[in-house]
C-alpha atoms as a PDB file:
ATOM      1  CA  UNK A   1      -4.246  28.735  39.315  1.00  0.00           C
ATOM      2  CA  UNK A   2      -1.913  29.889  41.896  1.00  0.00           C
ATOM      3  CA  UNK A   3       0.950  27.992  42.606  1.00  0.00           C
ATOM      4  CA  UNK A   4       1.312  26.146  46.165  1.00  0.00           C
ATOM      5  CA  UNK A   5       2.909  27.293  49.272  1.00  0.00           C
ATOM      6  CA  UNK A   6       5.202  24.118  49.410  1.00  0.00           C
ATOM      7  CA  UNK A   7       7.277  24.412  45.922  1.00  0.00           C
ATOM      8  CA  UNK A   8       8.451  27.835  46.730  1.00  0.00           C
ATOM      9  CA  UNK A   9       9.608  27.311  50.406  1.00  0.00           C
ATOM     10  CA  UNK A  10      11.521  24.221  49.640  1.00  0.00           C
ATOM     11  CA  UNK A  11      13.115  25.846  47.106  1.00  0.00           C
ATOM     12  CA  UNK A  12      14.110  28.851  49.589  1.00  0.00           C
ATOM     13  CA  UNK A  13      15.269  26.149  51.862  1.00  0.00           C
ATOM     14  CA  UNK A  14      17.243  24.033  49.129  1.00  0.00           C
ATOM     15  CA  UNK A  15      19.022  26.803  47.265  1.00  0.00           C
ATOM     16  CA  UNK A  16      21.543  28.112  50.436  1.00  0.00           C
ATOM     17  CA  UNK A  17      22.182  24.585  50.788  1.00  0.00           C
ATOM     18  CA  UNK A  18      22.972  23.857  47.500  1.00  0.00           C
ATOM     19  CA  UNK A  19      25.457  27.026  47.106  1.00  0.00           C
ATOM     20  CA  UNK A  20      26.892  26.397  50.332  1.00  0.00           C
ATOM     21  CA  UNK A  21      27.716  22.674  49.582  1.00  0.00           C
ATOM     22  CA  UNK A  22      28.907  24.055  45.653  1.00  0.00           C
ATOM     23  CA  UNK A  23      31.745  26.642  47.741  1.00  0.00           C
ATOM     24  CA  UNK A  24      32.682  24.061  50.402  1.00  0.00           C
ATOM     25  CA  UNK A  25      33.797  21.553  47.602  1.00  0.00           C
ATOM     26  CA  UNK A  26      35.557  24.265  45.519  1.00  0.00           C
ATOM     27  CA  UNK A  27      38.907  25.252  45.429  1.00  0.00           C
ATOM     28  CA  UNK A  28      39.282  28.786  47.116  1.00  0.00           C
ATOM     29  CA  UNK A  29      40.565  30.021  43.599  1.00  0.00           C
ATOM     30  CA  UNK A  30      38.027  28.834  41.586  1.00  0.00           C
ATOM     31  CA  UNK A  31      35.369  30.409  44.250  1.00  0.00           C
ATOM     32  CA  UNK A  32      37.114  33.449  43.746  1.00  0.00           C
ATOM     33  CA  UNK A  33      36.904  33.247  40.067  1.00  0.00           C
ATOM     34  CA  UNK A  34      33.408  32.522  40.094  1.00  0.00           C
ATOM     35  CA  UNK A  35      31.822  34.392  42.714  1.00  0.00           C
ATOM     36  CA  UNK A  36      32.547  38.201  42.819  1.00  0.00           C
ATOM     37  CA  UNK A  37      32.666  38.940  47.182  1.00  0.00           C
ATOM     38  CA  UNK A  38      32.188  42.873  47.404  1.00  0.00           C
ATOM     39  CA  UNK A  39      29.920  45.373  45.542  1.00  0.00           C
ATOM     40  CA  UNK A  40      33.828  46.860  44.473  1.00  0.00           C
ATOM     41  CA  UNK A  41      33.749  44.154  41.731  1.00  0.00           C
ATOM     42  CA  UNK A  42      30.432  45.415  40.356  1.00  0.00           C
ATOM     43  CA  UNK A  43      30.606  44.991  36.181  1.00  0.00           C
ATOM     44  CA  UNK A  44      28.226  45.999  34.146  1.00  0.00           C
ATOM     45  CA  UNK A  45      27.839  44.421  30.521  1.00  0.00           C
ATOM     46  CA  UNK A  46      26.124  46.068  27.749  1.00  0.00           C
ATOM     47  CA  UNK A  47      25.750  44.910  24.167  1.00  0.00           C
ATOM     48  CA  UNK A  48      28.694  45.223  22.329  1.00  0.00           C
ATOM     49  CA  UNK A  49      30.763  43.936  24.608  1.00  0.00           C
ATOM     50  CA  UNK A  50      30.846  47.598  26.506  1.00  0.00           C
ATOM     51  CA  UNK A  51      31.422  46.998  30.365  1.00  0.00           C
ATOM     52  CA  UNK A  52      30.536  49.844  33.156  1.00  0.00           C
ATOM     53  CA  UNK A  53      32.045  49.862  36.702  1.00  0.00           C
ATOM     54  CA  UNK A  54      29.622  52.543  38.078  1.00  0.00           C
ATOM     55  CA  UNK A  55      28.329  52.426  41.815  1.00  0.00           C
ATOM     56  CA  UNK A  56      24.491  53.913  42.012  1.00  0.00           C
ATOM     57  CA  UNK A  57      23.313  56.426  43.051  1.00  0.00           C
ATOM     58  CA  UNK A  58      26.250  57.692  40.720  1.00  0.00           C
ATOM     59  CA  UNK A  59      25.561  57.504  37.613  1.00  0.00           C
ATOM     60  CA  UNK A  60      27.596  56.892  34.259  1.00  0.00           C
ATOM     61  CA  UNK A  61      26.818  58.087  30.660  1.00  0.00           C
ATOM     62  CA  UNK A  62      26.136  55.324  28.547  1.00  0.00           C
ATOM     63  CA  UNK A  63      28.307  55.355  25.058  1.00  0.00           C
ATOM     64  CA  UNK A  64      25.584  53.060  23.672  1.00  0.00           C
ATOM     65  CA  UNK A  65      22.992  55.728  23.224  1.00  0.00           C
ATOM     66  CA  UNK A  66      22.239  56.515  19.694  1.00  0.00           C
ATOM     67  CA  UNK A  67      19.842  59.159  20.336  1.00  0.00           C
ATOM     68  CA  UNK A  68      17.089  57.563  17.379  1.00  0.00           C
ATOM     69  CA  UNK A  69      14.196  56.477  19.933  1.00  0.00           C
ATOM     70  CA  UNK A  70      12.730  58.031  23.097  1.00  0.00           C
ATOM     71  CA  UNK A  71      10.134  56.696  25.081  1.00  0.00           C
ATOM     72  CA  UNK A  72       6.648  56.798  23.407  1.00  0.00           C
ATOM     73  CA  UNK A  73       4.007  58.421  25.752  1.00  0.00           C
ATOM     74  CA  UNK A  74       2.558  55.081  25.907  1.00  0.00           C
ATOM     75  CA  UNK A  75       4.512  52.253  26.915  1.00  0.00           C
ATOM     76  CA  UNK A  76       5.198  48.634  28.189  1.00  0.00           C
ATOM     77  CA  UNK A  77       7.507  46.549  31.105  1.00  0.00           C
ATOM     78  CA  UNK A  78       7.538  43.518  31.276  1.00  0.00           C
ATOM     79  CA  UNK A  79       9.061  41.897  34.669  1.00  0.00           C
ATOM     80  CA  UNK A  80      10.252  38.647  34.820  1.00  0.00           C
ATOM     81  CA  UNK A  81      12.135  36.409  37.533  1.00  0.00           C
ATOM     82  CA  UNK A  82      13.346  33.667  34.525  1.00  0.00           C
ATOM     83  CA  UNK A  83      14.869  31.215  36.538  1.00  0.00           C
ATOM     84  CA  UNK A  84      18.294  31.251  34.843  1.00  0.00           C
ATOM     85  CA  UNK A  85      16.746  30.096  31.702  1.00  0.00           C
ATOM     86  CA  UNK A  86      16.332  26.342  32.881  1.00  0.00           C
ATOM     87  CA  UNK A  87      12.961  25.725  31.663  1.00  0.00           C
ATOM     88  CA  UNK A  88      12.968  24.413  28.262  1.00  0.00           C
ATOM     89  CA  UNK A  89      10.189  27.023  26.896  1.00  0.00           C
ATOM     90  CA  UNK A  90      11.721  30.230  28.746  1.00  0.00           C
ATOM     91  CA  UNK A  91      12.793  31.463  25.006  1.00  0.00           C
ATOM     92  CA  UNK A  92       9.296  30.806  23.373  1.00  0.00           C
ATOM     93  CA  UNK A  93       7.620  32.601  26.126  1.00  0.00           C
ATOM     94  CA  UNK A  94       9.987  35.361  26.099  1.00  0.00           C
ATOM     95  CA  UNK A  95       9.497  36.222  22.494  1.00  0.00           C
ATOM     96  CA  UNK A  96       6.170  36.081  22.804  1.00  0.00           C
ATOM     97  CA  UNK A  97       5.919  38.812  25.835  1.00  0.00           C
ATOM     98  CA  UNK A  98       8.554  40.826  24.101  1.00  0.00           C
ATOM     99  CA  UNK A  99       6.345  41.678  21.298  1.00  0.00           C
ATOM    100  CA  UNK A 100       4.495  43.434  23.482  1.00  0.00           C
ATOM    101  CA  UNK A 101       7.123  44.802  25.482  1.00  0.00           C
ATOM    102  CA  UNK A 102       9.130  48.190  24.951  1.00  0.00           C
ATOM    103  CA  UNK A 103      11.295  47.151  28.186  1.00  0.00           C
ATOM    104  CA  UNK A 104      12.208  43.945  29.923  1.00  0.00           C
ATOM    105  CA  UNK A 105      13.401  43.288  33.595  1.00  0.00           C
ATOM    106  CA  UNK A 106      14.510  40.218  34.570  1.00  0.00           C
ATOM    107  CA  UNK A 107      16.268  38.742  37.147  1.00  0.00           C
ATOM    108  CA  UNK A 108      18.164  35.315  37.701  1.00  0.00           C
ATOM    109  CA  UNK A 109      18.854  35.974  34.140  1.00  0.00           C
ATOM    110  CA  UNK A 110      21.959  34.153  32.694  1.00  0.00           C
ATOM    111  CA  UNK A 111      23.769  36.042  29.871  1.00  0.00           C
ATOM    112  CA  UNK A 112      23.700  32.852  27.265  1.00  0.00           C
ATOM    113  CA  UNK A 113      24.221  33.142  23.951  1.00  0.00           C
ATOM    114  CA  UNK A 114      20.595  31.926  23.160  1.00  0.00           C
ATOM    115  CA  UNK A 115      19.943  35.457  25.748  1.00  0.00           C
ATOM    116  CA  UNK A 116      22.170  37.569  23.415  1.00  0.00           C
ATOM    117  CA  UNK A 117      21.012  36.578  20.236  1.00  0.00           C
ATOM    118  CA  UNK A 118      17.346  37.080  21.528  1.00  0.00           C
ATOM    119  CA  UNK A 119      18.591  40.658  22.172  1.00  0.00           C
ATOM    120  CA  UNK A 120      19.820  40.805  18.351  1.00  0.00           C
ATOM    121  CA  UNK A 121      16.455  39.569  17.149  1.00  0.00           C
ATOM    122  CA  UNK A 122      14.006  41.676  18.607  1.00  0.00           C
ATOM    123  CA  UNK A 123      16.418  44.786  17.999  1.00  0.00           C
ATOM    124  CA  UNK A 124      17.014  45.483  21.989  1.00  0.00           C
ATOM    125  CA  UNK A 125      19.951  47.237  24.016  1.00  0.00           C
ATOM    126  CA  UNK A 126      20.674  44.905  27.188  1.00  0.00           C
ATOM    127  CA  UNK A 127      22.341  45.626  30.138  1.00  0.00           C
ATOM    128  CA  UNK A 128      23.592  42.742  32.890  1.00  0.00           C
ATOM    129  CA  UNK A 129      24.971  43.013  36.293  1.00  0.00           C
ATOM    130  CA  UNK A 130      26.958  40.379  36.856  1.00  0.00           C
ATOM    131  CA  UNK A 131      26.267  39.027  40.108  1.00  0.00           C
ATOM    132  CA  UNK A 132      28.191  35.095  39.730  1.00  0.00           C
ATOM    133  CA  UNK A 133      29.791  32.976  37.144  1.00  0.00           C
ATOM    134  CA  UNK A 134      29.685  29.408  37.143  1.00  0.00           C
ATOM    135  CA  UNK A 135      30.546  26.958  34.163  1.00  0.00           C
ATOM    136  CA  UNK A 136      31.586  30.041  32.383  1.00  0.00           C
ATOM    137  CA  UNK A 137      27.892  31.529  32.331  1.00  0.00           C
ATOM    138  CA  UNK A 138      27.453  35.321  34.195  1.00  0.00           C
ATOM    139  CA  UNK A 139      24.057  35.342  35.908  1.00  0.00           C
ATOM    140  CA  UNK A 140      22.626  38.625  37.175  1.00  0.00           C
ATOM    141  CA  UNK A 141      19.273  41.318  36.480  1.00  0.00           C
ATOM    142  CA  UNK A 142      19.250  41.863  32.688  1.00  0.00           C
ATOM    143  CA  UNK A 143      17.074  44.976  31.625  1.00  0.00           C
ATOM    144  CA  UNK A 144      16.690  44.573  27.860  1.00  0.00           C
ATOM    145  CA  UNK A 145      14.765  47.847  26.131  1.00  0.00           C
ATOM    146  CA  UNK A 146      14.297  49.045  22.252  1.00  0.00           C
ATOM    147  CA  UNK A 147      15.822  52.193  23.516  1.00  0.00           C
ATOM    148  CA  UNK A 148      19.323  52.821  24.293  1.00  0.00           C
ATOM    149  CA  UNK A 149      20.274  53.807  27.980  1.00  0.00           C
ATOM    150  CA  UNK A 150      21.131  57.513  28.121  1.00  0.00           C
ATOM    151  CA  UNK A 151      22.552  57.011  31.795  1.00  0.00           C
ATOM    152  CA  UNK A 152      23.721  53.379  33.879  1.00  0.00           C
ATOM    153  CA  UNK A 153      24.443  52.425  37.221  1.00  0.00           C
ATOM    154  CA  UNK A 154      24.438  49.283  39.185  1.00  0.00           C
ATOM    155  CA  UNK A 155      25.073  47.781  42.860  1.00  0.00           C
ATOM    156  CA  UNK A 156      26.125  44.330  43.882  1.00  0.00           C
ATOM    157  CA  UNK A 157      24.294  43.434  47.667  1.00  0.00           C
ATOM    158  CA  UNK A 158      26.125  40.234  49.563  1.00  0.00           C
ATOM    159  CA  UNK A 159      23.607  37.752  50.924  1.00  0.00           C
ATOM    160  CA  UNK A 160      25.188  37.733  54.375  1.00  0.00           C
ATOM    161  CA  UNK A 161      24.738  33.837  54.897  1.00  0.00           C
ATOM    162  CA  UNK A 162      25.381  32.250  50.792  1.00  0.00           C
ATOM    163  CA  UNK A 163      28.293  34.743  50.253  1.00  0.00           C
ATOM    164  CA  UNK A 164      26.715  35.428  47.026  1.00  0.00           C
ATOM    165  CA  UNK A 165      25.577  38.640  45.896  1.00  0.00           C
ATOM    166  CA  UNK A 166      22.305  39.752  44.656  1.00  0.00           C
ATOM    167  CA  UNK A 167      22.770  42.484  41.509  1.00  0.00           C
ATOM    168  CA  UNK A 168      20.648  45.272  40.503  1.00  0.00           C
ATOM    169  CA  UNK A 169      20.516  47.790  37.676  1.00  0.00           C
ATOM    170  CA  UNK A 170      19.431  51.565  37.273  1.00  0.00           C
ATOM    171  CA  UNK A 171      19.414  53.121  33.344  1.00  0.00           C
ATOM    172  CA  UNK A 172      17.973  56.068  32.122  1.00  0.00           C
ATOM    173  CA  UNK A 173      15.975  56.804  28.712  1.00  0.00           C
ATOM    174  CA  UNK A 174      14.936  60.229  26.544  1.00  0.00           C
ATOM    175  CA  UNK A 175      11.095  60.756  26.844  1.00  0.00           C
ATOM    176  CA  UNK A 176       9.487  61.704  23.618  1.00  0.00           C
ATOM    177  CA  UNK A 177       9.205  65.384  23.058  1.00  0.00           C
ATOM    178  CA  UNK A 178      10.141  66.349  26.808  1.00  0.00           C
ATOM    179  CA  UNK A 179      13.563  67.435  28.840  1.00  0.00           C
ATOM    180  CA  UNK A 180      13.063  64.433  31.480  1.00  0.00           C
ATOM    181  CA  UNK A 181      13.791  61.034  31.313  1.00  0.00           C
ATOM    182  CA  UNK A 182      12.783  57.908  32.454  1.00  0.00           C
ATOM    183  CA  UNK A 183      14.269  56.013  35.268  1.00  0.00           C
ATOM    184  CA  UNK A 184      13.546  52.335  35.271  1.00  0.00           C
ATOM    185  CA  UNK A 185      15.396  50.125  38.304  1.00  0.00           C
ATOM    186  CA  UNK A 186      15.286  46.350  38.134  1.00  0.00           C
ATOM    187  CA  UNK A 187      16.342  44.748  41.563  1.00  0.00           C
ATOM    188  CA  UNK A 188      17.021  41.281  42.759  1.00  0.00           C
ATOM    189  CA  UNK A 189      16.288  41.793  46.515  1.00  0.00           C
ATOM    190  CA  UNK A 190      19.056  40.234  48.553  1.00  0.00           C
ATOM    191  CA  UNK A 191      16.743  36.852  50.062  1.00  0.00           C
ATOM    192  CA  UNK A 192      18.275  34.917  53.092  1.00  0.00           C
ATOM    193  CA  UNK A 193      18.484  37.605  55.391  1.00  0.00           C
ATOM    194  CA  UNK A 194      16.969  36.869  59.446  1.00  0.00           C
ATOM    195  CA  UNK A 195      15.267  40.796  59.714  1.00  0.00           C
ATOM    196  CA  UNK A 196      14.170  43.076  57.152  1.00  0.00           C
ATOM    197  CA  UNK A 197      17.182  45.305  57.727  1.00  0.00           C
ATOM    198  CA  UNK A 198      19.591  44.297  54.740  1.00  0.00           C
ATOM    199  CA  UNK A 199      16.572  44.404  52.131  1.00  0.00           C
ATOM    200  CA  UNK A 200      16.492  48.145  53.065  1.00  0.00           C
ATOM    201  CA  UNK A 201      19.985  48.496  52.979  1.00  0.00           C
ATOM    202  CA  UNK A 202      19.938  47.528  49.544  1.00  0.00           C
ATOM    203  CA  UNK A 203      17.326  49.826  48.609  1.00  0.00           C
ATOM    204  CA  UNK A 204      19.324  52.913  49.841  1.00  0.00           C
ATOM    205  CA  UNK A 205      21.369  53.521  46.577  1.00  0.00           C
ATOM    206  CA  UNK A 206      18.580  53.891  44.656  1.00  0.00           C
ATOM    207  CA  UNK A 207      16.211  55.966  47.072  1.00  0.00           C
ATOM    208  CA  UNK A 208      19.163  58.575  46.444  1.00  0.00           C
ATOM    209  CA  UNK A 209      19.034  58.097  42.765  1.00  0.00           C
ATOM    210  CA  UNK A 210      15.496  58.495  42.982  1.00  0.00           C
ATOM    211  CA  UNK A 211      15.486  62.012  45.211  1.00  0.00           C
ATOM    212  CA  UNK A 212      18.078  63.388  42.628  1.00  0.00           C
ATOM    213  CA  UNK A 213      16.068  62.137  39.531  1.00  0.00           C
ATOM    214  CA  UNK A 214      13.519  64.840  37.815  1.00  0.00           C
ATOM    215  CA  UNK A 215      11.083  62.621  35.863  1.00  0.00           C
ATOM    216  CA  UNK A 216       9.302  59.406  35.855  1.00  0.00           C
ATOM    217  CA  UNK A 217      10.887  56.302  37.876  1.00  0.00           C
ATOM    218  CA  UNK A 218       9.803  52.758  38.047  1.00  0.00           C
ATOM    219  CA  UNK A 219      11.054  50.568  40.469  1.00  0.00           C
ATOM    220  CA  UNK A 220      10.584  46.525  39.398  1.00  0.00           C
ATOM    221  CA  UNK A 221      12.087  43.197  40.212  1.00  0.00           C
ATOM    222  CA  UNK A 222      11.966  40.656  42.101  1.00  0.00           C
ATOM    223  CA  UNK A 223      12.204  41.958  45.954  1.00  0.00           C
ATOM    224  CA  UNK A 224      11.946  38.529  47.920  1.00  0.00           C
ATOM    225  CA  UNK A 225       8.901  39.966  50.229  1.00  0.00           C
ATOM    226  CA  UNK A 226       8.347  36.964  51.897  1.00  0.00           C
ATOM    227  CA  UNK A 227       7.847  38.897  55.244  1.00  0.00           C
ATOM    228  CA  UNK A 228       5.317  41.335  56.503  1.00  0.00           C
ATOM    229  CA  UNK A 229       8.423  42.975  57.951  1.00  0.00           C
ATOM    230  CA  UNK A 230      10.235  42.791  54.093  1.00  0.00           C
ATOM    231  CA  UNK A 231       6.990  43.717  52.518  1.00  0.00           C
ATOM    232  CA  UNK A 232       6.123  47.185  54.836  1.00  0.00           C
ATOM    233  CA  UNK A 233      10.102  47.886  54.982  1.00  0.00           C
ATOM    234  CA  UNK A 234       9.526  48.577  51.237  1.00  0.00           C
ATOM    235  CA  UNK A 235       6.556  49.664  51.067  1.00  0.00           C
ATOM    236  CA  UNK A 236       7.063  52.627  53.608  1.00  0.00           C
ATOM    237  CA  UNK A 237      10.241  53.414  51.656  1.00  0.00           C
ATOM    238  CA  UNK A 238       8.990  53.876  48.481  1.00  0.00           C
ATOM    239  CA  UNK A 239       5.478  55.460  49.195  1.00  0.00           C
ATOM    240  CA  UNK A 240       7.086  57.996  51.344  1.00  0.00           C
ATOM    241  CA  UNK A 241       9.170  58.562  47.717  1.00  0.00           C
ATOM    242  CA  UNK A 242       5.519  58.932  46.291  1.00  0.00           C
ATOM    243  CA  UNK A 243       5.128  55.664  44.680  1.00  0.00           C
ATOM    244  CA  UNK A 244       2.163  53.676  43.641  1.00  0.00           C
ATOM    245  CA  UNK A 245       2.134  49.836  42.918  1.00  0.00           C
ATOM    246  CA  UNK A 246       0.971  48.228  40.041  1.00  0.00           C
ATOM    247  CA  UNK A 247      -2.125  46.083  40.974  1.00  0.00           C
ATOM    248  CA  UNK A 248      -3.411  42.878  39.281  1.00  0.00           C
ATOM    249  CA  UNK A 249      -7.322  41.665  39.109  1.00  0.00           C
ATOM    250  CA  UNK A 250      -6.268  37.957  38.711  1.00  0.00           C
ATOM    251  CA  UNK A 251      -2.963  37.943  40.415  1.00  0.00           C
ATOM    252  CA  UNK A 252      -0.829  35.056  39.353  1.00  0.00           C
ATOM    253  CA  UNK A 253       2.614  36.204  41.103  1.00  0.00           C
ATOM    254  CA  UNK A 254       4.500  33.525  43.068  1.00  0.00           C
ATOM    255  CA  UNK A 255       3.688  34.145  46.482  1.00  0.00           C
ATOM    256  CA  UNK A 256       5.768  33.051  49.821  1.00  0.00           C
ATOM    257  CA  UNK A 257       3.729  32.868  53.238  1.00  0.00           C
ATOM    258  CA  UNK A 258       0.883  34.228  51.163  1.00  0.00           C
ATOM    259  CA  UNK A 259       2.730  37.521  49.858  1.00  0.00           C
ATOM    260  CA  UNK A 260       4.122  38.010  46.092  1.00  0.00           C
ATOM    261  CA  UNK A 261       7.483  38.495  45.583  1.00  0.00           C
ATOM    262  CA  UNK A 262       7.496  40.389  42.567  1.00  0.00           C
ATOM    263  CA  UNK A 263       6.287  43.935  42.256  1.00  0.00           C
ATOM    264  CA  UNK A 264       6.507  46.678  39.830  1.00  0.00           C
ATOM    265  CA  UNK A 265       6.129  50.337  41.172  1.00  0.00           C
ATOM    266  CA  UNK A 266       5.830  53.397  39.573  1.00  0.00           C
ATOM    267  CA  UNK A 267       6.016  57.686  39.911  1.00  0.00           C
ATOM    268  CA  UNK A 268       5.063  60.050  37.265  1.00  0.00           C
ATOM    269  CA  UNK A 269       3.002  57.734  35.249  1.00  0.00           C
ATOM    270  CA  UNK A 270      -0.541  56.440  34.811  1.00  0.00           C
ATOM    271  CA  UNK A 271      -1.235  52.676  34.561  1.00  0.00           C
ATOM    272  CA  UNK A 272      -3.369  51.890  31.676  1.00  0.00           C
ATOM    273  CA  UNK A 273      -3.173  48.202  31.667  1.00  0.00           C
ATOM    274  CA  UNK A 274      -1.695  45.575  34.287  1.00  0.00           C
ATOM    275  CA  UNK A 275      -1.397  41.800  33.527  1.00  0.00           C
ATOM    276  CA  UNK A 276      -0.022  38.795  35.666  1.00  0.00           C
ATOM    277  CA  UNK A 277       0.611  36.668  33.424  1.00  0.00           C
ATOM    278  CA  UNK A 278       0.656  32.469  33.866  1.00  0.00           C
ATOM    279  CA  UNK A 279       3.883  30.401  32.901  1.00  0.00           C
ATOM    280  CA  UNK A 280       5.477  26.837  33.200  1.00  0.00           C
ATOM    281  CA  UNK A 281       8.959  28.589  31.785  1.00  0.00           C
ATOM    282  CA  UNK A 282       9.574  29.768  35.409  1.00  0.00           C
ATOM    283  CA  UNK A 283       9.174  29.431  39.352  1.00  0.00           C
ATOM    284  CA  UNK A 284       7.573  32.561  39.019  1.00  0.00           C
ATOM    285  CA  UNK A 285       5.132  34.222  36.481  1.00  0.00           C
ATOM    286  CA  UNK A 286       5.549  37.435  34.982  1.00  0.00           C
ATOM    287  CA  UNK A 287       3.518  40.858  34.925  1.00  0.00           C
ATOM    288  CA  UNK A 288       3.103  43.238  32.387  1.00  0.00           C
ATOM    289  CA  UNK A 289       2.413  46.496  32.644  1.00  0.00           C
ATOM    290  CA  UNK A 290       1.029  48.954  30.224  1.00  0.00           C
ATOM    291  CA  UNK A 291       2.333  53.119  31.488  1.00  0.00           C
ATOM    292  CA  UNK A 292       1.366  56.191  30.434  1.00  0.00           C
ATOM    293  CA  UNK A 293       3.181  59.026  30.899  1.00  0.00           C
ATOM    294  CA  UNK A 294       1.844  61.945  32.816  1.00  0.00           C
END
């Protein structure tokens, strides 16, 4: 059953407010402290306690590689908006999608302990952008995979109105038995914008990464489409790249004004499988996506 028009736009409307009202009553210091201003700031964490400072379309080489798996040529995502983890059953779900998963996206994800140890558990390399800190938690996109990065990069977008950015990653992996690699970006897509025009903004970084990159690419997250105009400024931008979207027979993803928000596209690869998936552990349901590569 699809979720109702209502929930989602009062939570559009509620969330600015609340942030807004949460910087107004804070001390300018602790704002500081907890709310990084420019993309300058950008930190990426990976497991380990490794950190990266790298801007896309730039990318870094990742010390965490251990060169022992490569991407099989059949594989798994798994995209996920997780609503900073404050559903009670957002871990039991989790583990249950991650047994099918060879990589995770998420996004509101908050780097908790109960996150990290998951991470431990099902054997997987993480890497967080932190986009804010409050009560001593970083929140950002978290792309978890059982193969180590070869490459990293990230961007942190201000939401011109909330002051508070919105965080995405870009990581690279070895392909089985082949010189390429695979690309995977997991964006937040910066929300309380009044035109279309920041969305795309955002995108830019990593339209250069993907013109540079030889190999295949998937582009996933949570892109806060709620427009026509949001919806065709990314849409024209990555189909003139060549991309194709992952479609869904019984689509389940949380839709605004009647158009999903989340969306997983894809170049250089073959879709065998595509699932959107039902959840109470969220505001938004997940999709997984079964790739071959081509």
């Amino acid at each position: 059953m699809k979720r109702q028009l209502t929930l989602p736009l009062i939570r559009m409307i509620i969330k600015p407010i609340y942030i807004i009202t949460f910087l107004l009553l804070s001390q300018t210091t602790t704002v500081n402290a907890f709310f990084p201003s420019t993309p300058e700031q950008l930190t990426l964490l990976a497991k380990s306690n490794q950190y990266y400072q790298t801007l896309c379309p730039t990318l870094s080489r990742a010390s965490i590689n251990t060169g022992e798996k490569s991407v099989p040529q059949s594989f798994t995502l798994l995209n996920w908006n997780i609503y900073k983890q404050q559903k009670k059953n957002w871990e039991s779900s989790l583990n249950e999608w991650a047994n099918k998963a060879d990589f995770i996206t998420l996004q509101e994800a908050k780097l908790s302990p109960e996150l990290i140890n998951f991470s431990h558990k099902k054997q997987l390399f993480y890497l967080h952008n932190y986009a804010f800190k409050h009560e001593n938690a970083i929140y950002g996109v978290n792309t978890l995979s059982k193969i180590a990065p070869l490459e990293l990069c990230g961007t942190a977008f201000n939401e011109p109105w909330i002051w508070i950015p919105k965080t995405a990653i870009a990581s690279t992996y070895p392909i089985k038995a082949s010189n390429q690699s695979l690309l995977l970006i997991n964006l937040h897509g910066v929300n309380f914008t009044l035109t279309e025009h920041p969305l795309r903004e955002q995108l830019n970084p990593y339209l250069e990464l993907i013109s540079l990159h030889q190999g295949p690419i998937i582009f996933s997250g949570d892109f806060n489409t709620w427009s026509d105009a949001r919806l065709i400024g990314v849409e024209k931008s990555l189909i003139k790249s060549g991309f194709s979207e992952a479609l869904f027979n019984d689509d389940q993803r949380l839709t605004v004004f009647g158009l999903p928000l989340d969306h997983i596209y894809f170049r250089g690869l073959k879709v065998l499988e595509a699932k959107s998936l039902t959840t109470e552990a969220s505001d938004h349901s997940p999709q997984l996506v079964t790739f071959e590569v081509e």
